[in-house]
N, C-alpha and C. Protein backbone atom coordinates (compact mmCIF):
# COMPACT_ATOMS: atom_id res chain seq x y z
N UNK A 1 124.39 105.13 92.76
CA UNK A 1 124.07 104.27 93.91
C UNK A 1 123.28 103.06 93.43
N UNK A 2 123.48 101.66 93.57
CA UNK A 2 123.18 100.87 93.54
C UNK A 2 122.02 100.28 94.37
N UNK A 3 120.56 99.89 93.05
CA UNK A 3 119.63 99.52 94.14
C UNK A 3 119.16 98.18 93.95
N UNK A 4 120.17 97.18 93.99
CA UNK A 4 120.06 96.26 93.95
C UNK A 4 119.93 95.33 95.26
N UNK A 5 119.32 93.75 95.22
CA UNK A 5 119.17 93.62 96.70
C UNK A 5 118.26 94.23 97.69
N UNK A 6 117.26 95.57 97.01
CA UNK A 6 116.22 96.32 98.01
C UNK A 6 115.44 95.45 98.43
N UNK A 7 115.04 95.92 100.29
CA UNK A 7 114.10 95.03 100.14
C UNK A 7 112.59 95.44 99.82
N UNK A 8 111.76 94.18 99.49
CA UNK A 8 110.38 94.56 98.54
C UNK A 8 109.48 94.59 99.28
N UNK A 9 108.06 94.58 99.31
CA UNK A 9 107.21 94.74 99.58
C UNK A 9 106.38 93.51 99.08
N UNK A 10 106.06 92.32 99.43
CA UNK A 10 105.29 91.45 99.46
C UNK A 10 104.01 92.15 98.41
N UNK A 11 103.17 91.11 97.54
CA UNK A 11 101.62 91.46 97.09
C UNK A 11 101.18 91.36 98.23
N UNK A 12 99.99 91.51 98.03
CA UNK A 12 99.05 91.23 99.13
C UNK A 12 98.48 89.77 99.14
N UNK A 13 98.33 88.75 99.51
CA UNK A 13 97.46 87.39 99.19
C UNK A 13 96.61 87.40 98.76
N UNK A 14 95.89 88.45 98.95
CA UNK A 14 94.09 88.46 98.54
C UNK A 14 94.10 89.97 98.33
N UNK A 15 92.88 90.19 97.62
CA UNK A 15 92.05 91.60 96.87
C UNK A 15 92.11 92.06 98.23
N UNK A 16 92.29 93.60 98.16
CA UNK A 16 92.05 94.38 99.32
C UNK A 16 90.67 94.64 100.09
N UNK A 17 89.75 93.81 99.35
CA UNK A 17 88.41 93.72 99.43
C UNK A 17 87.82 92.47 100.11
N UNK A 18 88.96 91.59 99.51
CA UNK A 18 88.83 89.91 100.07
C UNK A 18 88.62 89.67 101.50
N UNK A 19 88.99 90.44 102.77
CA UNK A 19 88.70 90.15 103.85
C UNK A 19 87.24 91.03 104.63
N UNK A 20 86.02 92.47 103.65
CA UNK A 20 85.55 92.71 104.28
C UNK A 20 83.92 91.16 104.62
N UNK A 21 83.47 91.44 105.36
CA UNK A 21 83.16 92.85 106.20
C UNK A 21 84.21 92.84 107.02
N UNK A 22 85.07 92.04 107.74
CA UNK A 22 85.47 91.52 109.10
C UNK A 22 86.85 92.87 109.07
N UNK A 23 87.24 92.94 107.79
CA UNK A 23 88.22 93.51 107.64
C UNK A 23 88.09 94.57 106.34
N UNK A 24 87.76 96.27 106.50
CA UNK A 24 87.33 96.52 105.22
C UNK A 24 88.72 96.89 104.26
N UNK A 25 88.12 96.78 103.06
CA UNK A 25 89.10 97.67 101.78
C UNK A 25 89.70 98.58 102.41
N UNK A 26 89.09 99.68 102.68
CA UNK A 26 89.77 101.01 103.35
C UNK A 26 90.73 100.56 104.37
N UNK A 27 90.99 99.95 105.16
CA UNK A 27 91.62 99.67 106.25
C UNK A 27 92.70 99.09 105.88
N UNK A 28 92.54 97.64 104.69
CA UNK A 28 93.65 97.26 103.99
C UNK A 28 94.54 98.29 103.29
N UNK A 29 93.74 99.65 102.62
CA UNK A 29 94.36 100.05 102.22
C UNK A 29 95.52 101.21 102.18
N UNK A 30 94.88 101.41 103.74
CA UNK A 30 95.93 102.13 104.50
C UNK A 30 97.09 101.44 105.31
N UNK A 31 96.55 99.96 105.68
CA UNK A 31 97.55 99.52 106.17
C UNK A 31 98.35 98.45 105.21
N UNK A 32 98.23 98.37 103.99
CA UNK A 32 99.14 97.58 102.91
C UNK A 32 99.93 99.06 102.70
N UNK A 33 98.68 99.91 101.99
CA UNK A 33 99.21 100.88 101.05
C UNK A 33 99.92 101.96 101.45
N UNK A 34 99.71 101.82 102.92
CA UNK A 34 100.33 103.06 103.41
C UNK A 34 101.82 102.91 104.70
N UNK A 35 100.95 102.11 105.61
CA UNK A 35 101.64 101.79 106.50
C UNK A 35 103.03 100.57 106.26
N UNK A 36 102.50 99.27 105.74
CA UNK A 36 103.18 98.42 105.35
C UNK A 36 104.61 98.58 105.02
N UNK A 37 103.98 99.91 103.26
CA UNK A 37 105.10 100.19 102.33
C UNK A 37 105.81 101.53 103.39
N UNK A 38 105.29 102.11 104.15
CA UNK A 38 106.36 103.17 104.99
C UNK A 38 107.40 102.74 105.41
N UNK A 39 107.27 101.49 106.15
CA UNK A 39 108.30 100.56 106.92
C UNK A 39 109.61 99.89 105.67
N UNK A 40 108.85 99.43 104.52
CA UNK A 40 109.32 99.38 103.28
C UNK A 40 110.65 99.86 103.05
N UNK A 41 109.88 101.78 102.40
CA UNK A 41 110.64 102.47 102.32
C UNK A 41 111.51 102.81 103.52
N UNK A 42 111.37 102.65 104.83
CA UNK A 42 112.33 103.71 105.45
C UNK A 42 113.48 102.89 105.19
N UNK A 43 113.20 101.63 105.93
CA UNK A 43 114.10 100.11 106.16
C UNK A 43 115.51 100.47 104.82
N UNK A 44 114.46 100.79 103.80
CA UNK A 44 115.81 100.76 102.37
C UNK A 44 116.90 102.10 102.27
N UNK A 45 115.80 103.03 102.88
CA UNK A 45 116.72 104.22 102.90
C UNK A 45 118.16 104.24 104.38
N UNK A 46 117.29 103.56 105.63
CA UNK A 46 118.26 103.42 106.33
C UNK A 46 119.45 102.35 106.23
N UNK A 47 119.25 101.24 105.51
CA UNK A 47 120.40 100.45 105.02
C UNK A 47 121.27 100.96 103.82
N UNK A 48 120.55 101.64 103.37
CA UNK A 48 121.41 102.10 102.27
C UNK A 48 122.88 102.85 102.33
N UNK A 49 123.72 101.64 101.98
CA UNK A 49 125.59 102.44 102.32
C UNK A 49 125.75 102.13 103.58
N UNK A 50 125.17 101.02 104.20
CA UNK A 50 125.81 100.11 105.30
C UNK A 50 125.68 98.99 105.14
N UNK A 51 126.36 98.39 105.89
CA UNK A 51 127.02 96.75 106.12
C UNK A 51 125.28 95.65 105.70
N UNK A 52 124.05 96.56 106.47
CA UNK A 52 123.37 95.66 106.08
C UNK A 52 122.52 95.99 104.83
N UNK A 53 123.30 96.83 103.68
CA UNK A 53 122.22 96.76 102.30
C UNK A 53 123.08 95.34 101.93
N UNK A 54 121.86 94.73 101.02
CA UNK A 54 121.90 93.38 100.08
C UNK A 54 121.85 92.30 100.87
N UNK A 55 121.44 92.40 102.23
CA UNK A 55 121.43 91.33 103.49
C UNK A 55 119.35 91.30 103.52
N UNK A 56 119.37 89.51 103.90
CA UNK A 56 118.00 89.31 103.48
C UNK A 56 117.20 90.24 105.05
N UNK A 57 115.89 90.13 104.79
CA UNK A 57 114.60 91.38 105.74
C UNK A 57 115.03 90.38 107.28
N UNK A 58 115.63 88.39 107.25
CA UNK A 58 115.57 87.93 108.53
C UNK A 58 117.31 88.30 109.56
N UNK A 59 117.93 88.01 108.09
CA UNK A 59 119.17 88.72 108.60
C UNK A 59 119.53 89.95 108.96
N UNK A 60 118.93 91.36 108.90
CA UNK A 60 119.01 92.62 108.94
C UNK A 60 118.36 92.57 110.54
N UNK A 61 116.75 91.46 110.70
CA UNK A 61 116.55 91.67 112.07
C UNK A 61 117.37 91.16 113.02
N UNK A 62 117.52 90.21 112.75
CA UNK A 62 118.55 89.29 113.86
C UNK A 62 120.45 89.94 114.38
N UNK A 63 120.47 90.56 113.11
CA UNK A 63 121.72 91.78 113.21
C UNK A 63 121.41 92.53 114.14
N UNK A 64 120.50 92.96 113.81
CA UNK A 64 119.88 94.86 114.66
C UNK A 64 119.37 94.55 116.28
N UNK A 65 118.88 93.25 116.38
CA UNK A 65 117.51 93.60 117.30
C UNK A 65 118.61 93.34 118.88
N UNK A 66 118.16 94.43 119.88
CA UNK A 66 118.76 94.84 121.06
C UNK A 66 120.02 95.38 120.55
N UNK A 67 120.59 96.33 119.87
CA UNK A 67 121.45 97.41 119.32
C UNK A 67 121.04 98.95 119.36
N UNK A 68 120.99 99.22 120.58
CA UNK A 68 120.57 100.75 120.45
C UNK A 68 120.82 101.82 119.29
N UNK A 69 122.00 101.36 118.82
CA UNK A 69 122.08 102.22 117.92
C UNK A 69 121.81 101.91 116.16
N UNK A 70 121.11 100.73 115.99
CA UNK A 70 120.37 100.34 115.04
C UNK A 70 118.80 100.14 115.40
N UNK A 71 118.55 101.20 116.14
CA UNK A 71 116.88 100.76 116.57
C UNK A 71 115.77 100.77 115.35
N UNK A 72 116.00 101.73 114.72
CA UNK A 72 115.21 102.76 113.86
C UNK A 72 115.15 101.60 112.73
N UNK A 73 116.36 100.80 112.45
CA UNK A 73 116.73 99.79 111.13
C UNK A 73 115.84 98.51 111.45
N UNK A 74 116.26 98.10 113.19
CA UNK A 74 115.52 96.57 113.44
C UNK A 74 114.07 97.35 113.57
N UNK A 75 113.09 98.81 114.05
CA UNK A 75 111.80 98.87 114.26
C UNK A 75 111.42 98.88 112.34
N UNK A 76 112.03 99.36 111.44
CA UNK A 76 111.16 99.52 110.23
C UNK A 76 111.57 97.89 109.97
N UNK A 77 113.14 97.17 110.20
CA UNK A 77 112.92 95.39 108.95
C UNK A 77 111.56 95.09 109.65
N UNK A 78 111.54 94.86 111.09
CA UNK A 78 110.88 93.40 111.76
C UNK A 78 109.09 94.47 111.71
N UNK A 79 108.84 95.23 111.06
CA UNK A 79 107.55 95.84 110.96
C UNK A 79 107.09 95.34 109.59
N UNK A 80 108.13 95.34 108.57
CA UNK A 80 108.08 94.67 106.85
C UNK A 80 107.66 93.06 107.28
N UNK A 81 108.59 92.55 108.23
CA UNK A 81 108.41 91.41 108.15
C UNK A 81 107.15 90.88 109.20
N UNK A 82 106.92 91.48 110.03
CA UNK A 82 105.42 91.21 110.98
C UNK A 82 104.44 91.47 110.26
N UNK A 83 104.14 92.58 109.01
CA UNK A 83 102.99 92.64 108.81
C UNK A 83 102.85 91.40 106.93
N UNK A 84 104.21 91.65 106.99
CA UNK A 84 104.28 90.32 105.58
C UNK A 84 103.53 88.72 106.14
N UNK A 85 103.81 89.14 107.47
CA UNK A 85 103.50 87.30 108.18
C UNK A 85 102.00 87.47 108.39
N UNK A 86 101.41 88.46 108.68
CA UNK A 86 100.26 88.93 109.25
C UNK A 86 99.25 88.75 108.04
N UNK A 87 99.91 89.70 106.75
CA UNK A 87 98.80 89.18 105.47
C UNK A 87 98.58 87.78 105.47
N UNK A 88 99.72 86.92 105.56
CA UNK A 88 99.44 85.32 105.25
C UNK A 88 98.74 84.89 106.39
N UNK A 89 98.41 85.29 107.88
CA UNK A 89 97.78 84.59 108.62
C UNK A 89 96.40 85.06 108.34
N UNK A 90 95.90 85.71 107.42
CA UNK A 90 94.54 85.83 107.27
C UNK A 90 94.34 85.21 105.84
N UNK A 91 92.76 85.15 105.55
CA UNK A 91 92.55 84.32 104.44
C UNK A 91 90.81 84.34 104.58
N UNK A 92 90.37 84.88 103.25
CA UNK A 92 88.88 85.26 102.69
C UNK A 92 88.22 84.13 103.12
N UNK A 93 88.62 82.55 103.56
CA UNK A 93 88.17 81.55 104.07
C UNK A 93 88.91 80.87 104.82
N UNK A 94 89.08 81.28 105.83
CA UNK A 94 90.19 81.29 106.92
C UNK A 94 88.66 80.97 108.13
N UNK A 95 89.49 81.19 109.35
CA UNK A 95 88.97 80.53 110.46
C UNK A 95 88.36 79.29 110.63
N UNK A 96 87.29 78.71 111.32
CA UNK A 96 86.83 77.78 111.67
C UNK A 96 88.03 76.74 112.51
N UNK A 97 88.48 75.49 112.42
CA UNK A 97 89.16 74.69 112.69
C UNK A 97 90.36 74.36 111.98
N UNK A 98 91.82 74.71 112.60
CA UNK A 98 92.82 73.51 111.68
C UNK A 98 92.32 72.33 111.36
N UNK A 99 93.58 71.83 110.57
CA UNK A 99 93.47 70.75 110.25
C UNK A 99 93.90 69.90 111.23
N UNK A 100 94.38 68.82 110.91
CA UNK A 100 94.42 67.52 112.09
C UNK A 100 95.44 67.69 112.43
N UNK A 101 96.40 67.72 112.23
CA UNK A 101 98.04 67.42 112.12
C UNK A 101 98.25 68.90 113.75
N UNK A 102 97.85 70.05 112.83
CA UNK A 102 97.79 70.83 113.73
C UNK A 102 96.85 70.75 114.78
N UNK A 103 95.76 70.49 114.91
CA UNK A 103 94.87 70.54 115.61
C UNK A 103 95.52 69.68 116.75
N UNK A 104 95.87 68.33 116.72
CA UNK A 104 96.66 67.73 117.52
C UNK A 104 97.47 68.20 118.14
N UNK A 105 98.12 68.78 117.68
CA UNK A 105 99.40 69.86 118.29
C UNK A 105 98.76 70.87 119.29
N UNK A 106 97.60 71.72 118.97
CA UNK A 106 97.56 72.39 119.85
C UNK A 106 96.60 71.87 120.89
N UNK A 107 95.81 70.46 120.64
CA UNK A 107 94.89 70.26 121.86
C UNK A 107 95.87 69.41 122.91
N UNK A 108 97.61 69.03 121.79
CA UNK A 108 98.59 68.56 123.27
C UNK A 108 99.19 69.41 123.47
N UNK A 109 99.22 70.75 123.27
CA UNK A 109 99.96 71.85 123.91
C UNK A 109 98.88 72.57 124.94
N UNK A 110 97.90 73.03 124.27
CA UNK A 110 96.93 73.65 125.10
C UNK A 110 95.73 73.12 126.19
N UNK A 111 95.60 71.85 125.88
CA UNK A 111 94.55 70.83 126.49
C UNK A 111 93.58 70.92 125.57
N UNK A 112 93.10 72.34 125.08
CA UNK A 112 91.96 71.80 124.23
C UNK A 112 92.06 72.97 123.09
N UNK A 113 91.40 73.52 121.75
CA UNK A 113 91.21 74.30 120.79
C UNK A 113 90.99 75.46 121.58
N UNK A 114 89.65 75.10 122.32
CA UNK A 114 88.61 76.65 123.11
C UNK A 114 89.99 77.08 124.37
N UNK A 115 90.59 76.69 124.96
CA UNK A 115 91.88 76.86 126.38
C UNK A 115 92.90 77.98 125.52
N UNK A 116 92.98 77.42 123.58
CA UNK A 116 94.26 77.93 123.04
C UNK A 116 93.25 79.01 122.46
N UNK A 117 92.20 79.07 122.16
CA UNK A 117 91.82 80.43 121.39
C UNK A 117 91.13 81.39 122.71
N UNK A 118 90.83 80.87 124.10
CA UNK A 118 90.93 82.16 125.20
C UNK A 118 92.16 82.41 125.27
N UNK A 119 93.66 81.78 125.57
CA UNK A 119 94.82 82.48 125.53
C UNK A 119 95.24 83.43 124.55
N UNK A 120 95.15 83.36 123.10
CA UNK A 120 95.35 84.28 121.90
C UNK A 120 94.45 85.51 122.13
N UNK A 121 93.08 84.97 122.44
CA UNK A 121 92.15 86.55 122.39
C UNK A 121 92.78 86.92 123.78
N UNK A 122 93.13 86.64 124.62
CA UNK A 122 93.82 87.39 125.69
C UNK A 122 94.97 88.07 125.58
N UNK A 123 95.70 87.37 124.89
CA UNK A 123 97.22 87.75 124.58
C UNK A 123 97.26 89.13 123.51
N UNK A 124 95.81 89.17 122.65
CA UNK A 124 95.82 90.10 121.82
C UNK A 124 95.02 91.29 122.56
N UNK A 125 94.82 90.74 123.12
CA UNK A 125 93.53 92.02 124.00
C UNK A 125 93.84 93.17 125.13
N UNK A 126 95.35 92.20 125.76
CA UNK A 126 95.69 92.85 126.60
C UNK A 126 97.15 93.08 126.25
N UNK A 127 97.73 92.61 125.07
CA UNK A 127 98.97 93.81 124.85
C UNK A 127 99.02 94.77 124.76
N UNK A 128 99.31 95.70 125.42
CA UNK A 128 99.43 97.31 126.21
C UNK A 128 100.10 97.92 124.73
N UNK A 129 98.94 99.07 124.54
CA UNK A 129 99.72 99.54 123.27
C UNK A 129 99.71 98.97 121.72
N UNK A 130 101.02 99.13 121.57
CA UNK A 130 101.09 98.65 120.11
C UNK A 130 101.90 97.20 120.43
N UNK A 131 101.71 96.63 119.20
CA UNK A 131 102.06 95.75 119.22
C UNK A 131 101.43 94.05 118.68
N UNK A 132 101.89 92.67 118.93
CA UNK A 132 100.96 91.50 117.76
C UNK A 132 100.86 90.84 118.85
N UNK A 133 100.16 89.45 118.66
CA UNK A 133 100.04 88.23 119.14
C UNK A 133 100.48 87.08 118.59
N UNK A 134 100.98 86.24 118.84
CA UNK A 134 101.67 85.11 118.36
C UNK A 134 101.33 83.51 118.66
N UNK A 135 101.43 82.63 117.96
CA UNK A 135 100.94 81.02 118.20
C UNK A 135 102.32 80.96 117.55
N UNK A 136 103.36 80.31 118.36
CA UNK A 136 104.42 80.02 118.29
C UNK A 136 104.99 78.82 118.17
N UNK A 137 106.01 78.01 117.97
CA UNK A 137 106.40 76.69 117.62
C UNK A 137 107.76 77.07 118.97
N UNK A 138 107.84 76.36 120.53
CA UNK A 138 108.33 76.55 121.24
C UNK A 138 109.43 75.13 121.47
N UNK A 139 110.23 74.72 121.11
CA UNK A 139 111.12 73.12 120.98
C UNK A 139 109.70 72.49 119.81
N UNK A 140 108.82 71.63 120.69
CA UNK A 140 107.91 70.84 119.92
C UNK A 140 106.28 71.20 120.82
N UNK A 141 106.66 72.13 121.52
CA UNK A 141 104.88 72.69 121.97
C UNK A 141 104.87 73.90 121.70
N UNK A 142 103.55 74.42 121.35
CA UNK A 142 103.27 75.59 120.87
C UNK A 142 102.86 76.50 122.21
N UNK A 143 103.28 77.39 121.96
CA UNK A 143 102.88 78.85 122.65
C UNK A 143 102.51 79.95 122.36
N UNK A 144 101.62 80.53 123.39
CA UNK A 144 100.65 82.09 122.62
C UNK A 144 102.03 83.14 123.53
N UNK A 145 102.32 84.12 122.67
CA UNK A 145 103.05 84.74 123.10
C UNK A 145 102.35 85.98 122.36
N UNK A 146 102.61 87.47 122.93
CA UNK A 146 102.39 88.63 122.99
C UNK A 146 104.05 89.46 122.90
N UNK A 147 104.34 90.44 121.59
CA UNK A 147 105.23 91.17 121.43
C UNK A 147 104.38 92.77 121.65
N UNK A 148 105.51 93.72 121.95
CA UNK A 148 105.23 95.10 121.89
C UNK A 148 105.74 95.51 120.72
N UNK A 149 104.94 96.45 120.26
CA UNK A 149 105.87 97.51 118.82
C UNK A 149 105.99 96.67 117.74
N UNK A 150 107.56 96.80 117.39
CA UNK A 150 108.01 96.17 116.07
C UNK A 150 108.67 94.49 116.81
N UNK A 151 108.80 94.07 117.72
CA UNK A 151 109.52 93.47 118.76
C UNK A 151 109.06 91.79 117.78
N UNK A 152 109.57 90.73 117.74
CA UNK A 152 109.02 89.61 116.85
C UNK A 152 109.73 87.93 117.14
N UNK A 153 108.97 87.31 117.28
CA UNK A 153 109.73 86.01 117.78
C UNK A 153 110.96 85.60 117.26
N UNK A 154 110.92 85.85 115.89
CA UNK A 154 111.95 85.58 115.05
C UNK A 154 112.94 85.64 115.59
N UNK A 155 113.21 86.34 116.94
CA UNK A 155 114.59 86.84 117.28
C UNK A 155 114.64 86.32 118.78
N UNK A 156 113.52 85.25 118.77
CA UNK A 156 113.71 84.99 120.36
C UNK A 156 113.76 83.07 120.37
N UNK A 157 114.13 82.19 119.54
CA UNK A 157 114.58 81.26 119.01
C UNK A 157 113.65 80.36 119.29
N UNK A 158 112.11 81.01 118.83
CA UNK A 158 110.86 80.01 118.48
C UNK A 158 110.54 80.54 117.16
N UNK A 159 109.49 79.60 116.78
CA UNK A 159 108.69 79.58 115.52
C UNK A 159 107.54 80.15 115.15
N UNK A 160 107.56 81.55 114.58
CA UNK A 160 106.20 81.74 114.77
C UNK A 160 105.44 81.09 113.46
N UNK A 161 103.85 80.83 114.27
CA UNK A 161 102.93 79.65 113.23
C UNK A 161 101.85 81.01 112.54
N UNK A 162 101.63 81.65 113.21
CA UNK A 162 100.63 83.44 113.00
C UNK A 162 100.45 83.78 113.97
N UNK A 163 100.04 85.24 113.37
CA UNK A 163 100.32 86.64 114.02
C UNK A 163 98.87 87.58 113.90
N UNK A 164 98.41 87.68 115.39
CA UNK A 164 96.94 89.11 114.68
C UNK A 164 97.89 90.08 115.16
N UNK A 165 97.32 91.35 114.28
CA UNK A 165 98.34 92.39 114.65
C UNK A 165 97.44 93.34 115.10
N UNK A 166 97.55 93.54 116.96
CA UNK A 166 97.03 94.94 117.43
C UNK A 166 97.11 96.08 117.46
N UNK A 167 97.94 96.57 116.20
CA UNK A 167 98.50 98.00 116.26
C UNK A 167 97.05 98.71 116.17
N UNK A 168 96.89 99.81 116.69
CA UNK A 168 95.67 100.55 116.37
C UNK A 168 95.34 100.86 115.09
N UNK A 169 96.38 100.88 113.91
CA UNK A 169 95.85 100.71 112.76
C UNK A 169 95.08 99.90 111.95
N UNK A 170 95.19 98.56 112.58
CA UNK A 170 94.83 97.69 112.13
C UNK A 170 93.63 97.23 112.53
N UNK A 171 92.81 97.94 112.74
CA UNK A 171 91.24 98.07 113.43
C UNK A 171 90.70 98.88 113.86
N UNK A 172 91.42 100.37 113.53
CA UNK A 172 90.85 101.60 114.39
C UNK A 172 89.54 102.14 113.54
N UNK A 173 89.78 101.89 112.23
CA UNK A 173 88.77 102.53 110.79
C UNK A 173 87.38 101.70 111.05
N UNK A 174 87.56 100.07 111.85
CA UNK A 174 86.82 99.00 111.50
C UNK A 174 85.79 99.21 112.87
N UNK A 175 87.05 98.88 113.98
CA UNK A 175 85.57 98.54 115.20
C UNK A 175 86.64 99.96 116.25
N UNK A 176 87.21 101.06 116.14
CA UNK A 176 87.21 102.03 116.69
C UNK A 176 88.93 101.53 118.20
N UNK A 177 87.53 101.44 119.69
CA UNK A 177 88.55 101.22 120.45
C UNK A 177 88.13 99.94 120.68
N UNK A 178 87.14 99.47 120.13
CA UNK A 178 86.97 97.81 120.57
C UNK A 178 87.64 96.57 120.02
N UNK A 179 89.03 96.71 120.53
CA UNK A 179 89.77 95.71 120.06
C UNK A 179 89.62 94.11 120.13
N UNK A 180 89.10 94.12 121.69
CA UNK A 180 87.99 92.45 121.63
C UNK A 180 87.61 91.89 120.57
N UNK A 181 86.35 92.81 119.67
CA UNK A 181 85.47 92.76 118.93
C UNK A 181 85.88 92.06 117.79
N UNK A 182 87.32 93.17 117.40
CA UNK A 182 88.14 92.61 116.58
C UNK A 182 88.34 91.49 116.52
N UNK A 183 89.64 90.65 117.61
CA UNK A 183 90.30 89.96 117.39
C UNK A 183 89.23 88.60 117.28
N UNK A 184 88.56 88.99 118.27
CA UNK A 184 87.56 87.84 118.28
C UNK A 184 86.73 87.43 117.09
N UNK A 185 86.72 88.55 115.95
CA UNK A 185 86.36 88.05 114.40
C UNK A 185 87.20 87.63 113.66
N UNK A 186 88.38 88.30 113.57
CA UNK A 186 89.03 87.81 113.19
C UNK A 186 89.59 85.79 112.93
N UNK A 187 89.78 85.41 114.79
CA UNK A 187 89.96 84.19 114.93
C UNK A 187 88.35 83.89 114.60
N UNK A 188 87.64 83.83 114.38
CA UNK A 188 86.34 83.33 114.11
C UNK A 188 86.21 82.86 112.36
N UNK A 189 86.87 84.07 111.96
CA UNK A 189 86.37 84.14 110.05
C UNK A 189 87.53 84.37 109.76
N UNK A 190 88.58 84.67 109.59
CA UNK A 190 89.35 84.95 109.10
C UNK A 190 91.02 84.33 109.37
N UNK A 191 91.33 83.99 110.26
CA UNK A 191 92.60 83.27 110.58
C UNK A 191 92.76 82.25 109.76
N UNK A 192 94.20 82.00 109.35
CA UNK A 192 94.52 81.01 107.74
C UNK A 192 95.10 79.76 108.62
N UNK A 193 94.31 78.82 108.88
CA UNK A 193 95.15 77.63 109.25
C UNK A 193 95.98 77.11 108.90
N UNK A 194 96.06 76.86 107.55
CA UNK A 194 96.57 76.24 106.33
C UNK A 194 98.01 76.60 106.31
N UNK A 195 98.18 78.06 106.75
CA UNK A 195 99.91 78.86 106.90
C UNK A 195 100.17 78.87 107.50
N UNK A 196 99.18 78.50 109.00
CA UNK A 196 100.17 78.68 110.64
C UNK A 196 100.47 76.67 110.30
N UNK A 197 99.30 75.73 109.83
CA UNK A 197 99.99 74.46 109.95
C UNK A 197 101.46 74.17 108.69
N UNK A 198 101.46 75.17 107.62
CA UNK A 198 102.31 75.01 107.14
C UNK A 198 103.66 75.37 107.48
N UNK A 199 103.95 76.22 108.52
CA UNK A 199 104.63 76.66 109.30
C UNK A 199 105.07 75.62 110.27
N UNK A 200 104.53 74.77 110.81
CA UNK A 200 105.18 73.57 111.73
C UNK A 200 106.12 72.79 111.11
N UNK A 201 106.07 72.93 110.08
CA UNK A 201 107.27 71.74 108.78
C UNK A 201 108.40 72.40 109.38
């Protein structure tokens, strides 16, 4: 059997250490080392000896997603590929303010910075369950959008710019059930401007 074409598993951007306190080692390292690569592996074992092995992680979602009977294939690609987007929206010197280019963008989409970062901590706070938050590229205005599960813009014909991800894994080790607490550090210290404005190109 041929394992060529698998798909991989992203490094991580930064030391698994690089985001505490806000975000500890341990937490990275269950959710790189454990969770991440699960989705990894299943994704390869379930393509394997169908139509979509050697097809890239965006083409496998956009194949699968609303196919009942490829659920299991589009929940492990678009989980590889949400939490691949998710490492890059954080950064050991991340938060504070975009840059200009972007910043413009979202104070003419949103009216102002503080209007677009209460919609995100909302959008992340109150997605029911599992599931991310999104700052999206919508025609030429941006939008905060909220997915459930593995569920991902990619497949809904906007742009996503970054992603916090509310799965309970991804903060349960850190601040428990206080997901607020979270997100709200997160966008404070840690959100990568630099990849959601590089993302508008």
């Amino acid at each position: 059997m041929s394992h060529h074409n698998q798909i991989t598993q992203p490094s991580l951007p930064f030391a698994e250490n690089a985001l505490e306190p806000v975000i500890s080692a341990k937490t990275i390292g269950f959710h790189y080392g454990k969770h991440h690569k699960g989705y990894v592996d299943k994704v390869n074992k379930l393509i394997s000896g169908t139509e979509f092995e050697g097809l890239s992680l965006e083409e496998i979602i956009k194949k699968t997603v609303g196919k009942s009977e490829h659920t299991g294939i589009f929940n492990n690609a678009a989980q590889v590929w949400n939490h691949t987007f998710f490492w890059n929206s954080l950064s050991s010197n991340g938060g504070g303010e975009p840059s200009d280019v972007l910043m413009k963008k979202i104070e003419e989409s949103f009216g102002s910075f503080d209007v677009f970062l209460k919609e995100i901590t909302e959008a992340a706070k109150t997605q029911f369950g599992s599931g991310w938050a999104w700052l999206v590229m919508d025609g030429n205005k941006l939008k905060v959008m909220k997915t459930p599960n593995a569920e991902t813009p990619l497949t809904m014909g906007v742009k996503p710019l970054l992603t916090i991800d509310v799965w309970e894994h991804a903060y349960y080790l850190d601040y428990q059930n206080k997901r607020p607490d979270y997100v709200t550090t997160v966008l404070e210290q840690l959100v990568n401007w630099d990849f959601a404005a590089s993302n508008l190109k």
